[in-house]
N, C-alpha and C. Protein backbone atom coordinates (compact mmCIF):
# COMPACT_ATOMS: atom_id res chain seq x y z
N UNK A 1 -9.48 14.92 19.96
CA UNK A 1 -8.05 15.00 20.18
C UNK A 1 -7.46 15.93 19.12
N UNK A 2 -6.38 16.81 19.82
CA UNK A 2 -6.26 17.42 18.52
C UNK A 2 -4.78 17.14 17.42
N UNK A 3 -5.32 17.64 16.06
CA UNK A 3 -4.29 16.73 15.50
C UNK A 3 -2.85 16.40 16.06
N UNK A 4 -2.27 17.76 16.58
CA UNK A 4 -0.56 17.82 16.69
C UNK A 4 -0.55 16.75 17.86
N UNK A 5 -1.36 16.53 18.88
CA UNK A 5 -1.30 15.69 19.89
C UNK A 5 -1.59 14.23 19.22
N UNK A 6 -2.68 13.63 18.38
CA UNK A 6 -2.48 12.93 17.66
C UNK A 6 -0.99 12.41 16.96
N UNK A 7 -0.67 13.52 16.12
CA UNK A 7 0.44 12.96 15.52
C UNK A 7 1.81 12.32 16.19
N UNK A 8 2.16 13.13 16.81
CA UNK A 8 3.45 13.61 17.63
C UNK A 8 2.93 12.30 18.49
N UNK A 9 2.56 12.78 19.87
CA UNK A 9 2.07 11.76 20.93
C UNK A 9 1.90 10.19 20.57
N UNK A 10 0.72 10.56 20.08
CA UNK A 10 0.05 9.09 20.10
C UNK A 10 0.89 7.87 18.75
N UNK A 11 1.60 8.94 17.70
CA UNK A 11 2.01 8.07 16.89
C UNK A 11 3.42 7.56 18.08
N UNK A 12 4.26 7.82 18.52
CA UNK A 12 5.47 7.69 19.53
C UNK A 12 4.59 6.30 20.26
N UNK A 13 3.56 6.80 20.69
CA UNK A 13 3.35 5.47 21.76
C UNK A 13 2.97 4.71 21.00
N UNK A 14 2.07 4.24 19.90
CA UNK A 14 1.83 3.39 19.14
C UNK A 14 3.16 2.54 18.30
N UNK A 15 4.24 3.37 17.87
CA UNK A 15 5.40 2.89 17.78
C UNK A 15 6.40 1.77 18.41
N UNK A 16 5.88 2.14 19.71
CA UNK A 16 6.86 1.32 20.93
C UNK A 16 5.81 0.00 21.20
N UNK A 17 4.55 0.50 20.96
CA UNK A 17 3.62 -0.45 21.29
C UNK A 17 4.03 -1.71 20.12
N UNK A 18 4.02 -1.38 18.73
CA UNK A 18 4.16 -2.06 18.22
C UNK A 18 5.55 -3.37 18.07
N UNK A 19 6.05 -2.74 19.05
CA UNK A 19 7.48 -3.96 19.28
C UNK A 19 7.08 -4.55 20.70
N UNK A 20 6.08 -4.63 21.15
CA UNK A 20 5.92 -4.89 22.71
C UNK A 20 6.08 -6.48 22.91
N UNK A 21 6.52 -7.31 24.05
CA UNK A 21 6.48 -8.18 24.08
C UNK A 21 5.22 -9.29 24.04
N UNK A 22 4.33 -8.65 24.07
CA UNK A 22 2.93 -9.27 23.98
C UNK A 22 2.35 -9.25 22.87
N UNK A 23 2.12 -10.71 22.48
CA UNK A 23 1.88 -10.69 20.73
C UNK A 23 0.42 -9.88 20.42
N UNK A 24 -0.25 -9.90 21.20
CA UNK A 24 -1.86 -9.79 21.08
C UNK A 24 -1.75 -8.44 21.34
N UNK A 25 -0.74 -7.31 21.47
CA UNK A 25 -0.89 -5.89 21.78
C UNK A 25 -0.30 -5.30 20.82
N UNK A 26 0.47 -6.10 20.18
CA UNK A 26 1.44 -5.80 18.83
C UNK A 26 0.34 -6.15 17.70
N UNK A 27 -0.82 -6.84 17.59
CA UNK A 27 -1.46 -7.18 17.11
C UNK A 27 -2.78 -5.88 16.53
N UNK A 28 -3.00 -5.61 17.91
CA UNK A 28 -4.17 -4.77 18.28
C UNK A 28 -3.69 -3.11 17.80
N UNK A 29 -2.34 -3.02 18.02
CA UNK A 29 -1.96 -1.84 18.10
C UNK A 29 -1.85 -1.49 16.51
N UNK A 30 -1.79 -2.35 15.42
CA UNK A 30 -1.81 -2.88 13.97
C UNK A 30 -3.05 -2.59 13.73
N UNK A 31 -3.76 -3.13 14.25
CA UNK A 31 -5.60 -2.77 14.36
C UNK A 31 -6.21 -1.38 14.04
N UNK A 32 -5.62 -1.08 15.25
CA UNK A 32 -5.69 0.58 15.78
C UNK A 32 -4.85 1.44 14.81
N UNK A 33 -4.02 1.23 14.58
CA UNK A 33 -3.33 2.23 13.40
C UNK A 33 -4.25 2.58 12.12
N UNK A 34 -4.61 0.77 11.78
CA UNK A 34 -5.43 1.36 10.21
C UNK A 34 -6.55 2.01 10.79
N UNK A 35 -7.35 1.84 12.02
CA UNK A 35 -8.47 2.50 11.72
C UNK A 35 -8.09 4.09 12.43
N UNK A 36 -7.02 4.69 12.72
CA UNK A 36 -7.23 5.90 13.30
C UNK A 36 -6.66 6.67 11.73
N UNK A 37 -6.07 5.93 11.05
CA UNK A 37 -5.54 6.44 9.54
C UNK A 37 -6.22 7.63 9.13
N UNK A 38 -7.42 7.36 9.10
CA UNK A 38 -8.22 8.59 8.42
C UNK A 38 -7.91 9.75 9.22
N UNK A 39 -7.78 10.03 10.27
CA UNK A 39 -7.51 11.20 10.94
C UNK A 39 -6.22 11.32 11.53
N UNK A 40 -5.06 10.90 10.90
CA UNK A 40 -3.86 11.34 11.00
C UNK A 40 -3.60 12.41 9.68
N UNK A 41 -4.08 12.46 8.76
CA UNK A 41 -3.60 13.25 7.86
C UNK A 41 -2.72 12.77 6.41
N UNK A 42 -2.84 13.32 5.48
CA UNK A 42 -2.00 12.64 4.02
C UNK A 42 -0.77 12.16 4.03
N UNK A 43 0.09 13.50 4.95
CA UNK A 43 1.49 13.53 5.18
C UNK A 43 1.97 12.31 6.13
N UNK A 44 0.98 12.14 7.26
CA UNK A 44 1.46 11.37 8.40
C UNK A 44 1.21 10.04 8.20
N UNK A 45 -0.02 10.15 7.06
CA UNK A 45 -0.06 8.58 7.04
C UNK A 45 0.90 8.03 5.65
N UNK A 46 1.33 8.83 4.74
CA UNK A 46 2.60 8.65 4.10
C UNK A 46 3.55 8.30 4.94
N UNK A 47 3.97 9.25 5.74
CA UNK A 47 5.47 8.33 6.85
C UNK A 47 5.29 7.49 7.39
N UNK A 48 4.20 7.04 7.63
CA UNK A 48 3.90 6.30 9.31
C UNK A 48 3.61 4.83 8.64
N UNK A 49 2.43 4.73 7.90
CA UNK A 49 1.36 3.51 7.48
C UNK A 49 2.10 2.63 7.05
N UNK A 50 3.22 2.67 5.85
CA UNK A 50 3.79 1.61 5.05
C UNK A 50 4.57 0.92 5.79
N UNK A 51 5.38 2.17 6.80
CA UNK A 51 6.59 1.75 7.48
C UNK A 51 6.25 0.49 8.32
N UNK A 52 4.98 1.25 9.31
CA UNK A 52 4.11 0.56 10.73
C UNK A 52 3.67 -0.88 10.02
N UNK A 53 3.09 -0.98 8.96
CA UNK A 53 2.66 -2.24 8.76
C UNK A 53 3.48 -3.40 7.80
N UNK A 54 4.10 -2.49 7.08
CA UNK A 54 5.26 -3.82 6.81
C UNK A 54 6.29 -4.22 8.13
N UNK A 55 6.30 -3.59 8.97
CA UNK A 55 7.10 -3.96 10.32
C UNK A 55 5.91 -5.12 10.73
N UNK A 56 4.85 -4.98 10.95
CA UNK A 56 3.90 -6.07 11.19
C UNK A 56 3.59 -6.98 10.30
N UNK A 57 3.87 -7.15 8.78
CA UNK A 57 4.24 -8.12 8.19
C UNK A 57 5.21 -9.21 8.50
N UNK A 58 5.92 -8.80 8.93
CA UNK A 58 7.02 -9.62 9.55
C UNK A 58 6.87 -10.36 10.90
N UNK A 59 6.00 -9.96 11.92
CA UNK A 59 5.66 -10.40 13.00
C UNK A 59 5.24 -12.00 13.24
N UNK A 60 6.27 -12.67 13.77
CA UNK A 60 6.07 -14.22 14.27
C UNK A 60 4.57 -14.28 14.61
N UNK A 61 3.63 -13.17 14.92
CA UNK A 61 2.07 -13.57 15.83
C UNK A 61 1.37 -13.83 14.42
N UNK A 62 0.68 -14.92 14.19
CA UNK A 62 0.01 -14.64 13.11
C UNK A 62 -1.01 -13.70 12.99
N UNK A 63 -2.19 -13.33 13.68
CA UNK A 63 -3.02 -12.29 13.87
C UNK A 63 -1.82 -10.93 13.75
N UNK A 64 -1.43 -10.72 13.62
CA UNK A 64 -0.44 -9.52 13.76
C UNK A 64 -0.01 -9.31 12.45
N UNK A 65 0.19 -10.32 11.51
CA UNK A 65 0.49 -10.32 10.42
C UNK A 65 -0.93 -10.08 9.60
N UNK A 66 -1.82 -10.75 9.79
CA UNK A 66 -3.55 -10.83 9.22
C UNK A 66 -3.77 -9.43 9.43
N UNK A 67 -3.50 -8.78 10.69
CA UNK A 67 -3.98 -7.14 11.35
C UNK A 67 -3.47 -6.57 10.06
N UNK A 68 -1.64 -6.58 9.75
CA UNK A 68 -1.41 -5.89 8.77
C UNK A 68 -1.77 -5.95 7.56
N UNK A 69 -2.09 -7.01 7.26
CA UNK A 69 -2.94 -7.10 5.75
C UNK A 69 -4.36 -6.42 5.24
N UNK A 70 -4.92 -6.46 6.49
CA UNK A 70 -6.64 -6.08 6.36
C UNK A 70 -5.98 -4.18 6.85
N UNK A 71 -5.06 -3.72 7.22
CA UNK A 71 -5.27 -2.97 7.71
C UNK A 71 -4.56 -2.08 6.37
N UNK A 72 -3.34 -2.90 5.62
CA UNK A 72 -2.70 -2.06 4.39
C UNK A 72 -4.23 -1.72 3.48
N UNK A 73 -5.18 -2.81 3.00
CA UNK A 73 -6.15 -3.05 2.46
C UNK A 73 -6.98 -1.88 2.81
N UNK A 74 -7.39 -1.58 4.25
CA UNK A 74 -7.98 -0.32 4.53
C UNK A 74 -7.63 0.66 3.91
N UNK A 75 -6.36 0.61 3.76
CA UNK A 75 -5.90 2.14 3.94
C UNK A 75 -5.58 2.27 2.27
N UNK A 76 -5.72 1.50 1.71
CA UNK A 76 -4.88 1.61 0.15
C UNK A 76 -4.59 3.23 -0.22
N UNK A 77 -6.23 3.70 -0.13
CA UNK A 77 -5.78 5.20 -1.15
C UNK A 77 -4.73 5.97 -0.25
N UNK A 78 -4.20 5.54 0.69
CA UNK A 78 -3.16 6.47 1.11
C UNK A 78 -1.31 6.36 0.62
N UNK A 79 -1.50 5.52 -0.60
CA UNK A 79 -0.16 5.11 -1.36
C UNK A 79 -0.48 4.81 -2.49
N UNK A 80 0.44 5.52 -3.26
CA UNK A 80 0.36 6.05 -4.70
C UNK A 80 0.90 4.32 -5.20
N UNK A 81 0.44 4.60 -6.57
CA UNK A 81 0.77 3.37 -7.12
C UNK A 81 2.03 2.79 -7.26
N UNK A 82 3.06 3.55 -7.14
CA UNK A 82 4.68 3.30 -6.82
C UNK A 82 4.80 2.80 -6.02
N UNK A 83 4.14 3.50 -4.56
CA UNK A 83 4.38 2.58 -2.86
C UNK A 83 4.44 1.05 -3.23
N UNK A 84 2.53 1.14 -4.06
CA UNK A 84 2.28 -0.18 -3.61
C UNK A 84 3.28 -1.01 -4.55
N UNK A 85 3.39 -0.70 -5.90
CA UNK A 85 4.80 -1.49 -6.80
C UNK A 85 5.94 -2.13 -6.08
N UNK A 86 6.26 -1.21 -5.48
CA UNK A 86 7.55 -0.78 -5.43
C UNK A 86 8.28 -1.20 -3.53
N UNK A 87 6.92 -1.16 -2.72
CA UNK A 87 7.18 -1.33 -1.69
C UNK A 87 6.36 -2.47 -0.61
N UNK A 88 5.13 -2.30 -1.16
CA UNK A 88 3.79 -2.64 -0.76
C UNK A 88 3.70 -4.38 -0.79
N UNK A 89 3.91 -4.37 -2.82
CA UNK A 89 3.22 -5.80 -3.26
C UNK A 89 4.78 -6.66 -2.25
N UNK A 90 6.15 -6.03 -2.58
CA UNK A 90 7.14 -7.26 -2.27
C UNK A 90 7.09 -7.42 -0.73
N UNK A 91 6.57 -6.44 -0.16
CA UNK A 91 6.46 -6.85 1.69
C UNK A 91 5.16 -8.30 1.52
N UNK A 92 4.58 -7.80 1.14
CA UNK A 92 2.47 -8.71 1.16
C UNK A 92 2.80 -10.39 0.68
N UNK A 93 3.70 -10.06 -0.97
CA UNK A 93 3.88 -11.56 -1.69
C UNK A 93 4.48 -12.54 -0.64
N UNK A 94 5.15 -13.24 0.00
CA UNK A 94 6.17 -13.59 0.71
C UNK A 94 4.92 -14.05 1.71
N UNK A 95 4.05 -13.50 2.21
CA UNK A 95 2.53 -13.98 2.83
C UNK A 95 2.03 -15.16 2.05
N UNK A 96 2.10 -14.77 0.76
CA UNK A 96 1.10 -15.38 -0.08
C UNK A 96 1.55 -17.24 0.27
N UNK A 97 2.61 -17.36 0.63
CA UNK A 97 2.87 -18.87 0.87
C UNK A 97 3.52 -19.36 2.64
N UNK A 98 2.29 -18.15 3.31
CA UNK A 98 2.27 -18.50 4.65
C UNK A 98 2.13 -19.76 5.23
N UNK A 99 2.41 -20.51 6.37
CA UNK A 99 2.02 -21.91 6.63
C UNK A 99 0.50 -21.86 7.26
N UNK A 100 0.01 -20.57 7.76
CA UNK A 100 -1.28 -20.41 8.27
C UNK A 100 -2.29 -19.87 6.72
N UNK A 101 -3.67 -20.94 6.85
CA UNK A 101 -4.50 -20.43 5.87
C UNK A 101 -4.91 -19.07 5.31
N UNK A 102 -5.20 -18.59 7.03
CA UNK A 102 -5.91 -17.05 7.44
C UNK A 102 -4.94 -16.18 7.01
N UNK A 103 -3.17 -16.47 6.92
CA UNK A 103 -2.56 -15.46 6.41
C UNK A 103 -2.63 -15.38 5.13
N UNK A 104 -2.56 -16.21 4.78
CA UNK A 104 -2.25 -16.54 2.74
C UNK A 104 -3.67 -16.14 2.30
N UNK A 105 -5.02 -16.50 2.93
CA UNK A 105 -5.85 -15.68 2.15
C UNK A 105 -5.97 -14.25 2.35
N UNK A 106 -5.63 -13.89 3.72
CA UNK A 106 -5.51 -12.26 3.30
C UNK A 106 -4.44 -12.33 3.04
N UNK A 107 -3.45 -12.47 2.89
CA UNK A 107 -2.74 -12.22 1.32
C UNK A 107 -2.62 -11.89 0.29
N UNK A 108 -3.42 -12.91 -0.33
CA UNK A 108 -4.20 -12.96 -1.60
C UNK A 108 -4.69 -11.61 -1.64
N UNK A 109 -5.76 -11.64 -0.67
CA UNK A 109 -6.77 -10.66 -0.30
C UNK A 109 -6.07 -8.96 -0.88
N UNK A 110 -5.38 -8.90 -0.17
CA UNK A 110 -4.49 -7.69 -0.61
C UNK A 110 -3.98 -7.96 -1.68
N UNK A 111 -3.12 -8.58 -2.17
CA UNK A 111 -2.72 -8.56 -3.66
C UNK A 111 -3.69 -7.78 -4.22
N UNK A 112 -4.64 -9.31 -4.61
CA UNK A 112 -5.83 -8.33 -5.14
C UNK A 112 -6.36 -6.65 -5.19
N UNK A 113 -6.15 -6.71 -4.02
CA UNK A 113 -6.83 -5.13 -3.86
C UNK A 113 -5.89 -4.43 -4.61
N UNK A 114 -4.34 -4.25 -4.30
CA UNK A 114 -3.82 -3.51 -4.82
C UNK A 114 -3.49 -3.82 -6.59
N UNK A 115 -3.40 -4.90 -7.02
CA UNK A 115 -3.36 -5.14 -8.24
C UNK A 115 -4.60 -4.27 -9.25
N UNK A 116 -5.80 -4.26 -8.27
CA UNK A 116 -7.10 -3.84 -9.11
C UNK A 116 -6.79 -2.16 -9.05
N UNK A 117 -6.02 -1.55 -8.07
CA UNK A 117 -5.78 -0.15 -8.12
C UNK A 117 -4.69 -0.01 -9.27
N UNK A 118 -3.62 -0.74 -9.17
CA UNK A 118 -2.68 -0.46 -10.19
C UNK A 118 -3.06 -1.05 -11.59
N UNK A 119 -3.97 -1.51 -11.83
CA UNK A 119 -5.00 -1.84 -13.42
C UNK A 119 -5.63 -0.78 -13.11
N UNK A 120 -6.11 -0.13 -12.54
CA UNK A 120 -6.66 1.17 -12.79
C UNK A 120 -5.98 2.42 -13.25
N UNK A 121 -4.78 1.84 -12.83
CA UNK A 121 -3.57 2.88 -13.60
C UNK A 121 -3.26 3.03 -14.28
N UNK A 122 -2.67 1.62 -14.69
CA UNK A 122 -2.21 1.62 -16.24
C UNK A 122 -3.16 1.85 -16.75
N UNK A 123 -4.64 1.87 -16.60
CA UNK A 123 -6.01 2.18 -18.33
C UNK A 123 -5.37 3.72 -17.86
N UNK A 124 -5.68 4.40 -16.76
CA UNK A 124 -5.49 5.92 -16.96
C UNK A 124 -4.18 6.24 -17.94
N UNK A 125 -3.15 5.32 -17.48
CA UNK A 125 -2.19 6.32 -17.84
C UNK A 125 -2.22 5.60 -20.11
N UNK A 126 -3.02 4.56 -20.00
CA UNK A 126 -2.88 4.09 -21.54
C UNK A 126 -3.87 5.41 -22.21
N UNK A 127 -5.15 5.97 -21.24
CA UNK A 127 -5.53 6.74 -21.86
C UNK A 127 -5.21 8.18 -21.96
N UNK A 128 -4.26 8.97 -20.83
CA UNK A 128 -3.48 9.95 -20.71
C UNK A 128 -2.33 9.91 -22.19
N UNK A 129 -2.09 8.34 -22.65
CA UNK A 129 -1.15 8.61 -23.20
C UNK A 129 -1.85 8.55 -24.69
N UNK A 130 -3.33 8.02 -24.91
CA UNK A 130 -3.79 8.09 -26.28
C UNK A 130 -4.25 9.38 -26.39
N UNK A 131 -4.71 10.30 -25.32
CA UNK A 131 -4.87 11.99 -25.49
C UNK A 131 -3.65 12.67 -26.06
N UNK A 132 -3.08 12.34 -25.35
CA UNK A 132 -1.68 12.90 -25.80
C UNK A 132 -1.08 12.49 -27.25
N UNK A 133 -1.26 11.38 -27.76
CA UNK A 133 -1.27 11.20 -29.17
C UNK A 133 -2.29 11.71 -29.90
N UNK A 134 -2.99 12.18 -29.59
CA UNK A 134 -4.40 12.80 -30.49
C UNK A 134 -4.01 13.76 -30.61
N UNK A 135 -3.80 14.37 -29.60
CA UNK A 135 -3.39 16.00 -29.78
C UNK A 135 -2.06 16.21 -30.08
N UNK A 136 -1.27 15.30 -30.51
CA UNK A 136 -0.24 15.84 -30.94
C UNK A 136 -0.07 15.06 -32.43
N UNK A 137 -1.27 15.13 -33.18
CA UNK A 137 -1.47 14.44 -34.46
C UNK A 137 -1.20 13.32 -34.91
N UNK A 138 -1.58 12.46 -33.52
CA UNK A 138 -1.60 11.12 -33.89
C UNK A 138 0.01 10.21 -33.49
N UNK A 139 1.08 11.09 -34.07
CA UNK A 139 2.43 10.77 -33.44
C UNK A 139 2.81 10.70 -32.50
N UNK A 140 3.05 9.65 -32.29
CA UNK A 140 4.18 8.94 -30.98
C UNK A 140 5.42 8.73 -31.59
N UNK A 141 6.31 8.35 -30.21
CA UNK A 141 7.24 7.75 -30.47
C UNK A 141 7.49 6.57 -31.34
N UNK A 142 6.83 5.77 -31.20
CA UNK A 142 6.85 4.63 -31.92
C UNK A 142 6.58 4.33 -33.29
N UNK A 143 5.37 5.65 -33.37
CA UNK A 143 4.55 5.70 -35.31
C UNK A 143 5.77 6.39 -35.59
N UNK A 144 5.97 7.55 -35.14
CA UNK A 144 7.47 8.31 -35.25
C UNK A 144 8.33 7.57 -36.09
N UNK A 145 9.27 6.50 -35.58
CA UNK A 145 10.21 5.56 -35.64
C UNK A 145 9.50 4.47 -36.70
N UNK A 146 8.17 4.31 -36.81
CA UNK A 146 7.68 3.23 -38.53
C UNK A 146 8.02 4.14 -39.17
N UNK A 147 7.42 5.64 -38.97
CA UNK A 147 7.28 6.05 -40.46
C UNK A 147 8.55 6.27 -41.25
N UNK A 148 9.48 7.04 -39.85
CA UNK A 148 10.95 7.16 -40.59
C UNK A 148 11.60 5.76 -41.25
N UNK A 149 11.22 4.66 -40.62
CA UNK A 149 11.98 3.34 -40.88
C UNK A 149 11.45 2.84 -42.38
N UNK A 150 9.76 3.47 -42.64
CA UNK A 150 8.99 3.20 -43.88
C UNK A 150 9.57 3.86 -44.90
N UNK A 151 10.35 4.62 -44.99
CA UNK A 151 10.82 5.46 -45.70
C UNK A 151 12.27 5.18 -46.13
């Protein structure tokens, strides 16, 4: 298939699909999104993924809600660590004290995942920021502000 028909097309019908009156197609169609992810592209699955599956977070079907969890989980590397902060964890938490088991452990399930990406962040960015004190002779902001205060 080729991409522009992919994008355009098939994301439109998958859209409408996903409000359909049939819980088990709203379900499936959640399914089908994470796994065609990889071949929509960086850009498309930036607009499309967060939107499409926190809309299925919300879904009365429980499988529909489970679809979106295993399916955000698929897709993680396609949202920067902000998404998931910022957009991701507060859609997912609110699961975490589902009345169904199967939702609350993928729940969990995701938390997890994304928590272990964003601890992967903060070491990068603790060690982006101890390079950056090395090479700039050890001074930071903070030694900055002892030494003047030592004085």
């Amino acid at each position: 298939m080729k991409q522009g028909t992919l994008n355009q097309n098939l994301l439109k019908h998958l859209s409408r699909l996903q409000v359909d009156n049939e819980p088990s197609i709203r379900a499936n169609t959640t399914v089908l999104l994470g796994n065609i992810a990889q071949y929509l592209g960086d850009t498309y699955c930036k607009k499309v993924l967060l939107n499409a599956f926190g809309r299925a977070l919300k879904d009365s079907f429980p499988p529909a809600r489970i679809a979106a969890l295993r399916a955000l989980v698929a897709t993680t590397k396609y949202y920067s660590p902000d998404e998931m902060a910022l957009r991701a964890l507060p859609a997912v938490a609110p699961l975490c004290i589902d009345p169904l088991g199967d939702v609350r452990s993928a729940a969990l399930a995701c938390l997890e995942s994304f928590t272990k990406v964003l601890r992967d962040h903060d070491t990068k960015l603790q060690k982006e920021a101890a390079a950056a004190a090395a090479a700039s002779g050890g001074l930071t902001a903070n030694s900055a502000a002892a030494t003047t205060a030592a004085t």
